[in-house]
Protein backbone atom coordinates (compact mmCIF):
# COMPACT_ATOMS: atom_id res chain seq x y z
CA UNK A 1 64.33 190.78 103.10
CA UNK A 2 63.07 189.39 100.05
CA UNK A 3 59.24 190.73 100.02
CA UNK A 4 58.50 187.54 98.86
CA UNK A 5 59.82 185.58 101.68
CA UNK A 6 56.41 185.84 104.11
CA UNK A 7 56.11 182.48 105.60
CA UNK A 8 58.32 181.38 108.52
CA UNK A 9 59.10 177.37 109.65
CA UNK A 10 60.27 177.51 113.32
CA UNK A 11 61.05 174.66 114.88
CA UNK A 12 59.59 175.37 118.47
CA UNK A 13 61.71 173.14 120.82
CA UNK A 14 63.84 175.09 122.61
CA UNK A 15 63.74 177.81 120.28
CA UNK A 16 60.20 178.76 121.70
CA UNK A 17 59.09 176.22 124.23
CA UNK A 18 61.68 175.25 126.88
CA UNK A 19 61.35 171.38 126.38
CA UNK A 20 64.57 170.71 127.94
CA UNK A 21 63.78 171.72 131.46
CA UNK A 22 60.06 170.89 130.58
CA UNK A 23 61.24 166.73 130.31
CA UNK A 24 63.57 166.92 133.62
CA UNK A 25 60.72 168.44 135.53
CA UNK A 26 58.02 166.19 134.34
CA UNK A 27 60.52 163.24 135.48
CA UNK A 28 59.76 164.32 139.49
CA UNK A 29 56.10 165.34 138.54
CA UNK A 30 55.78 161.58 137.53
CA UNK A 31 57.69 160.34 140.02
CA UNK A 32 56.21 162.08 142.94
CA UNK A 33 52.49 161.32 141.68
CA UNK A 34 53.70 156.93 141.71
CA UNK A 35 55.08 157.51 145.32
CA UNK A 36 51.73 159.14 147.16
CA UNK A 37 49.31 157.78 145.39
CA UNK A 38 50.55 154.03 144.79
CA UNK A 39 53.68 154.16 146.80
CA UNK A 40 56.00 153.12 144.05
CA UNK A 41 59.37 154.23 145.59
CA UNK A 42 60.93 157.20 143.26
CA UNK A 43 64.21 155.72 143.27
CA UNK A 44 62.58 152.14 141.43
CA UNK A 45 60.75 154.53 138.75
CA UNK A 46 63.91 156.30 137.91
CA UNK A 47 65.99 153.38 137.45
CA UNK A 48 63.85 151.75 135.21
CA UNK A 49 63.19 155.31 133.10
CA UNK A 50 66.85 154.97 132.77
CA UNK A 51 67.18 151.41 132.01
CA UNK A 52 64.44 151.96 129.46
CA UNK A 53 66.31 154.98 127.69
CA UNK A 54 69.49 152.31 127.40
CA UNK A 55 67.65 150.59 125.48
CA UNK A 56 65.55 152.72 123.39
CA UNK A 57 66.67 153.23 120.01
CA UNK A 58 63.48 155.22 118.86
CA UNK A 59 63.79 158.01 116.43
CA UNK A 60 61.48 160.52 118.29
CA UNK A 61 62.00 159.21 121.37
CA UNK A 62 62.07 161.79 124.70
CA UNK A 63 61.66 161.70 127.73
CA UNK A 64 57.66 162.28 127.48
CA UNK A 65 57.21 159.23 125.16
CA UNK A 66 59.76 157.24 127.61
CA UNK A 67 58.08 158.09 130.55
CA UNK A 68 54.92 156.48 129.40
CA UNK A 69 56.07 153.33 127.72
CA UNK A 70 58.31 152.95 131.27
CA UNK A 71 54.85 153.11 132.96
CA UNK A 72 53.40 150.40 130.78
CA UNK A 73 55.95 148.07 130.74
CA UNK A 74 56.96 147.91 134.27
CA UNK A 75 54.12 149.31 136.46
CA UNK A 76 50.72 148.90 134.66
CA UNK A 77 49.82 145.90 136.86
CA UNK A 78 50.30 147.80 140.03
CA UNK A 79 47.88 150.81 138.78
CA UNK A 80 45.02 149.49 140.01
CA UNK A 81 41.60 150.94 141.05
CA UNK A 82 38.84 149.84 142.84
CA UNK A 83 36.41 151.05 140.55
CA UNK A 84 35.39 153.57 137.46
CA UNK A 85 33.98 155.76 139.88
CA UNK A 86 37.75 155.96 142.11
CA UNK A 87 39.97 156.21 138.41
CA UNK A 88 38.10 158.76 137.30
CA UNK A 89 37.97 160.71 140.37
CA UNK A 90 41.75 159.93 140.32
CA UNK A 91 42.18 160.95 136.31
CA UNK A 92 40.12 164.37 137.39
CA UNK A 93 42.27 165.44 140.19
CA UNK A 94 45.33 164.80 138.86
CA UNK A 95 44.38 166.59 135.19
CA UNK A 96 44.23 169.52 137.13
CA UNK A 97 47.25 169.26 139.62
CA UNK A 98 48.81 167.83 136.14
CA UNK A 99 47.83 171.45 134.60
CA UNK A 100 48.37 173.60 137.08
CA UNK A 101 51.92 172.09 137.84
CA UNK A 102 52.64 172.52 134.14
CA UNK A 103 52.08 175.95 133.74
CA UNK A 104 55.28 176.32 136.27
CA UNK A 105 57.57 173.97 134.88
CA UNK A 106 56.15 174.61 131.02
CA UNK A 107 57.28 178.16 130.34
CA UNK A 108 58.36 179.87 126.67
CA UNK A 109 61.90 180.96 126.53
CA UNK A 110 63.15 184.68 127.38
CA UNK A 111 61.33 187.43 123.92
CA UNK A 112 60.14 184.45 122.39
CA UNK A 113 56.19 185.72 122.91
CA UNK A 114 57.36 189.27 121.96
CA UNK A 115 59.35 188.00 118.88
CA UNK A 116 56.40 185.93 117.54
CA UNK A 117 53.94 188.94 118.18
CA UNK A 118 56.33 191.49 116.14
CA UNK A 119 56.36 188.72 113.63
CA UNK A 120 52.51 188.14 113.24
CA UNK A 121 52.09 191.94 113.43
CA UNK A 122 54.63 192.45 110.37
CA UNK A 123 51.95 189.81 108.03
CA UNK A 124 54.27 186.55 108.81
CA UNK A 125 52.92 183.51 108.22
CA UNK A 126 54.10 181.11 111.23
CA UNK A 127 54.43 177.32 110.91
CA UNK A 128 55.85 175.55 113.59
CA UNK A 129 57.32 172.38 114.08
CA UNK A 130 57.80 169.95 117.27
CA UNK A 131 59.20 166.99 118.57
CA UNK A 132 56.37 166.93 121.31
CA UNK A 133 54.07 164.15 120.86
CA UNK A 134 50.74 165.12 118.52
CA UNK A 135 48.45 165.20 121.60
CA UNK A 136 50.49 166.61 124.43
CA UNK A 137 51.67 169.17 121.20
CA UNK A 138 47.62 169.83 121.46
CA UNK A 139 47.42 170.60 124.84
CA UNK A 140 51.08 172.25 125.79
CA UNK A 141 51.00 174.83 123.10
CA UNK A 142 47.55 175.90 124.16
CA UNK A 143 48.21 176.32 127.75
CA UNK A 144 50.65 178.61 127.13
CA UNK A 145 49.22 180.32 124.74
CA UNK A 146 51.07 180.30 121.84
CA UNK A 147 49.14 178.41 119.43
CA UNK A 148 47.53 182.00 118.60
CA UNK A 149 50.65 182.87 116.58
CA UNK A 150 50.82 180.17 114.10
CA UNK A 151 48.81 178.89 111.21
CA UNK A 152 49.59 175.18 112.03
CA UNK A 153 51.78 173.19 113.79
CA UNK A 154 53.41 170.07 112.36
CA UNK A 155 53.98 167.05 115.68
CA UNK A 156 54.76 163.61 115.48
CA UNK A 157 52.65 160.67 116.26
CA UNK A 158 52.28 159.80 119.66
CA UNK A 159 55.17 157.44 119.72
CA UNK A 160 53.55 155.07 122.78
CA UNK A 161 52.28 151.81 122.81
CA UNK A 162 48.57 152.80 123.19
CA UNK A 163 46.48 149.67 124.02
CA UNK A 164 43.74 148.38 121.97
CA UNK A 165 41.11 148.77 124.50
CA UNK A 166 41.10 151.30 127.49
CA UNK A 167 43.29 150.85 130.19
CA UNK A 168 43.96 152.09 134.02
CA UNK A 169 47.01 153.57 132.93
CA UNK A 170 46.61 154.55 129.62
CA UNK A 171 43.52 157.21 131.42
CA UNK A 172 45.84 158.12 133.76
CA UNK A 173 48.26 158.98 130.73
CA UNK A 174 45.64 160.78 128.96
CA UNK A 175 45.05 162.71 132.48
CA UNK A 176 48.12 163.81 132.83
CA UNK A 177 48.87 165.15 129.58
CA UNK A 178 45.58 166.27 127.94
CA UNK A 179 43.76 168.12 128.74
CA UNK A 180 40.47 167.94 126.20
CA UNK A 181 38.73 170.64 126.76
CA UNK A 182 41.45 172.88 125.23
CA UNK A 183 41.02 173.98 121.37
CA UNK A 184 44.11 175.28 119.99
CA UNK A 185 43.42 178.46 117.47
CA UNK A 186 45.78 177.15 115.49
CA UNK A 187 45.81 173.43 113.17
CA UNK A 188 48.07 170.51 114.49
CA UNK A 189 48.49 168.62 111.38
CA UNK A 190 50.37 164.87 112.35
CA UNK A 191 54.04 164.51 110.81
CA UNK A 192 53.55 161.08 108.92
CA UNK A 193 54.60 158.19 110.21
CA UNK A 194 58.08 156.59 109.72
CA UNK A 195 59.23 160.04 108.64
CA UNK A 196 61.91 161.51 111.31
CA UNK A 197 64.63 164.37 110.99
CA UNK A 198 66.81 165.37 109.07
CA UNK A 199 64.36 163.65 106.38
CA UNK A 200 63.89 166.73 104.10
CA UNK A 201 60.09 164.84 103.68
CA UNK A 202 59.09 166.79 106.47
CA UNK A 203 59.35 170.11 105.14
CA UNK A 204 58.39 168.91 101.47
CA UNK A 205 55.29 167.75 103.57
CA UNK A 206 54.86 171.73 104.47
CA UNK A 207 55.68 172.96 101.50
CA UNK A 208 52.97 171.05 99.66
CA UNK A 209 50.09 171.69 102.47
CA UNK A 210 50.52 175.42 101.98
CA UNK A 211 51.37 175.13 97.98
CA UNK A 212 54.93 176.75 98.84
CA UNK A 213 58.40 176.93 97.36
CA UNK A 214 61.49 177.71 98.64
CA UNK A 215 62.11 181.07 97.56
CA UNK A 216 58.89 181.69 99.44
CA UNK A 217 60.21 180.50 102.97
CA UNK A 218 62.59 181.12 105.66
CA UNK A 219 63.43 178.17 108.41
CA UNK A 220 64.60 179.49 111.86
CA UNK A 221 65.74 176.75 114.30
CA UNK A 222 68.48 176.24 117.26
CA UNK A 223 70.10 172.73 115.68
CA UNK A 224 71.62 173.32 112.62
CA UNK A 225 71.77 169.39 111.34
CA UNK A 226 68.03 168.02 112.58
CA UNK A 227 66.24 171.49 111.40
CA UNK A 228 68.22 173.63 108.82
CA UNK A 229 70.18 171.15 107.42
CA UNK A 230 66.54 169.90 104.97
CA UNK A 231 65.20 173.58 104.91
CA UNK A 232 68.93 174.32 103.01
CA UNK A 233 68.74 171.00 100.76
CA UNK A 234 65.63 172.46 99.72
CA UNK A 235 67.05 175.67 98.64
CA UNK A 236 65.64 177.54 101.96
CA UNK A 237 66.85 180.77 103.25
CA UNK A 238 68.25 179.03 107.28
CA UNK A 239 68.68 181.29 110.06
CA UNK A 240 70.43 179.45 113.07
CA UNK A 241 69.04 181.02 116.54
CA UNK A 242 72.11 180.31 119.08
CA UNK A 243 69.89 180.21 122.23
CA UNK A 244 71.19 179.50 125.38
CA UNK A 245 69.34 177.08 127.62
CA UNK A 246 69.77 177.10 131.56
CA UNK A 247 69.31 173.80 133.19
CA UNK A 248 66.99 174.09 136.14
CA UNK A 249 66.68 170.22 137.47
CA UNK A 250 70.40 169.90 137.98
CA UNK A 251 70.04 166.78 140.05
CA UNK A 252 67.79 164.88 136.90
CA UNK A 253 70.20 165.95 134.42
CA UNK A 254 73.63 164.77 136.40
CA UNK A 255 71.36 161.33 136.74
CA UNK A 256 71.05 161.11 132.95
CA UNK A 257 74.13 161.91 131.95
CA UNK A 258 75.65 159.61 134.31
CA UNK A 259 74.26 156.56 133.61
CA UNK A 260 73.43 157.84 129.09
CA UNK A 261 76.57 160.18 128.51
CA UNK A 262 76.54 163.40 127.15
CA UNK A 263 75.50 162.61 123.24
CA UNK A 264 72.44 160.99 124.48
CA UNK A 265 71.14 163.11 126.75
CA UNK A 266 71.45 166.05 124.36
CA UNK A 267 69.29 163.76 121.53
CA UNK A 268 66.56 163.41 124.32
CA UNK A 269 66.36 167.36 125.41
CA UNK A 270 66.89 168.60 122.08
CA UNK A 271 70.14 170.37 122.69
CA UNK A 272 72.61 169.16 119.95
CA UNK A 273 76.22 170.30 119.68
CA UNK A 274 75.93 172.44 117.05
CA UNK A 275 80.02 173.12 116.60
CA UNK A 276 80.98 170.56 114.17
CA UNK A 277 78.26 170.73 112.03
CA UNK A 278 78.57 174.54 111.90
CA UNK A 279 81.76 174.20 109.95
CA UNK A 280 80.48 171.92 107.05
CA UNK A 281 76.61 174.13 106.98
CA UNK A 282 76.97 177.63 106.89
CA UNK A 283 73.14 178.89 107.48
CA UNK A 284 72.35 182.32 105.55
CA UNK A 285 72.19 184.15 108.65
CA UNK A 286 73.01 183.86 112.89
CA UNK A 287 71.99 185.20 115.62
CA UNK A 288 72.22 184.85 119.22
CA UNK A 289 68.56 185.54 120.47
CA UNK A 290 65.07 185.76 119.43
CA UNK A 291 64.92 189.24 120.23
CA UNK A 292 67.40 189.95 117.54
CA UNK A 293 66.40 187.90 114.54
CA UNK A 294 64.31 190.55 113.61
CA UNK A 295 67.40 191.93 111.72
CA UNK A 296 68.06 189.23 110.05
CA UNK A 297 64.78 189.37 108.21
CA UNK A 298 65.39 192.68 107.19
């Protein structure tokens, strides 16, 4: 390795967090928190998730983003509480079932926590970047607990239609996904707006916060056109990590790709078909794991 390559760009999704299975899981956490507590029938939440993603033409659109602007558009009126003392009783309990569900269906993929500790150990400087929203970003990479490893991580905007004022659902949103008494070790710095991949503005945008250049960087991500594609534009050493992801929620998935086909599905879970592109972008090195990059940076 070039001694002066010492700062790394990994995209996290799915190369470190397993956001795929993270989105199909949070589907029936949603789903099953409408049905007991407001006794919206799952089966009416789903189809209008799906109806929404039909329609949906949003760059950074996933299933995280969908879920909430489903919520707002179709269910906000039948949200209701009481009182301030019964939502936030409600927003309290469910922050913590919220959580504590999460750290079972929110999980890093197989040597990725080993990988990044051999890398931190061996003076790396890690920056990562995610498709995650800039506050659940906040809160997921901190619960488990890899925001320790990098210097900063780059997220986009929050891609909902947050209300002006407070709303009923919009705490219950804020419930669910944040959790604010976390403080990540590490910066999340917001991906400016109207910028989306394969823009090479978003790693020009990294380059300039840590007064980089190329020569000075390697990129390691899992899709070769929305990640390594810029990084090699930019005259960046690419590394394509061929990971392997292993649906969980079979029933979610056959219900998305049933009613959005197979091209969109893999746009919302971050698991592009990497074969055709392959052929026209050669990145400088492959490799089938995390485990065994390590000898690619050698």
């Amino acid at each position: 390795m070039n001694g002066q390559r010492k700062y790394i760009i990994v995209q996290i999704d799915n190369l470190v967090i397993d956001l795929a299975n993270y989105n199909l899981d949070l589907i029936d956490m949603v789903s099953e928190t409408l049905n007991t507590t407001f006794g919206i029938n799952s089966r009416e939440f789903m189809n209008s998730l799906l109806n929404y993603l039909k329609l949906s033409t949003k760059p950074t659109e996933n299933v995280i983003t969908a879920t909430y602007n489903v919520l707002m558009e179709s269910f906000s009126k039948r949200l209701e509480f009481p009182n301030t003392k019964a939502k936030n009783h409600f927003c309290n309990s469910i922050k913590t079932k919220f959580n504590t569900q999460k750290k079972s269906i929110l999980k890093t993929l197989p040597n990725a926590i080993s990988t990044l500790e051999v890398l931190k150990e061996k003076g790396f400087k890690l920056i990562g970047i995610t498709d995650l929203p800039i506050s659940v970003a906040r809160n997921d990479i901190k619960l488990i607990g890899i925001d320790k490893y990098f210097d900063t991580v780059y997220a986009y905007d929050d891609s909902i239609k947050t209300p002006k004022s407070s709303t009923r659902l919009h705490d219950i949103w804020l419930a669910t996904t944040v959790n604010f008494s976390l403080t990540t070790s590490c910066d999340v710095v917001e991906i400016p707006k109207n910028i989306y991949k394969p823009s090479k503005r978003i790693i020009e945008k990294v380059l300039d916060d840590f007064g980089l250049v190329p020569q000075e960087v390697i990129m390691i991500g899992r899709n070769i056109e929305q990640d390594l594609l810029p990084a090699k534009l930019l005259g960046i050493k690419t590394i394509f990590v061929d990971t392997k992801i292993s649906i969980r929620n079979k029933h979610n998935l056959r219900l998305l790709l049933q009613h959005l086909g197979t091209r969109r599905v893999r746009e919302l879970l971050n698991l592009h078909n990497n074969k055709r592109i392959q052929n026209e972008l050669k990145p400088e090195a492959e490799v089938k794991s995390l485990q065994s990059l390590m000898y690619s940076l050698t």
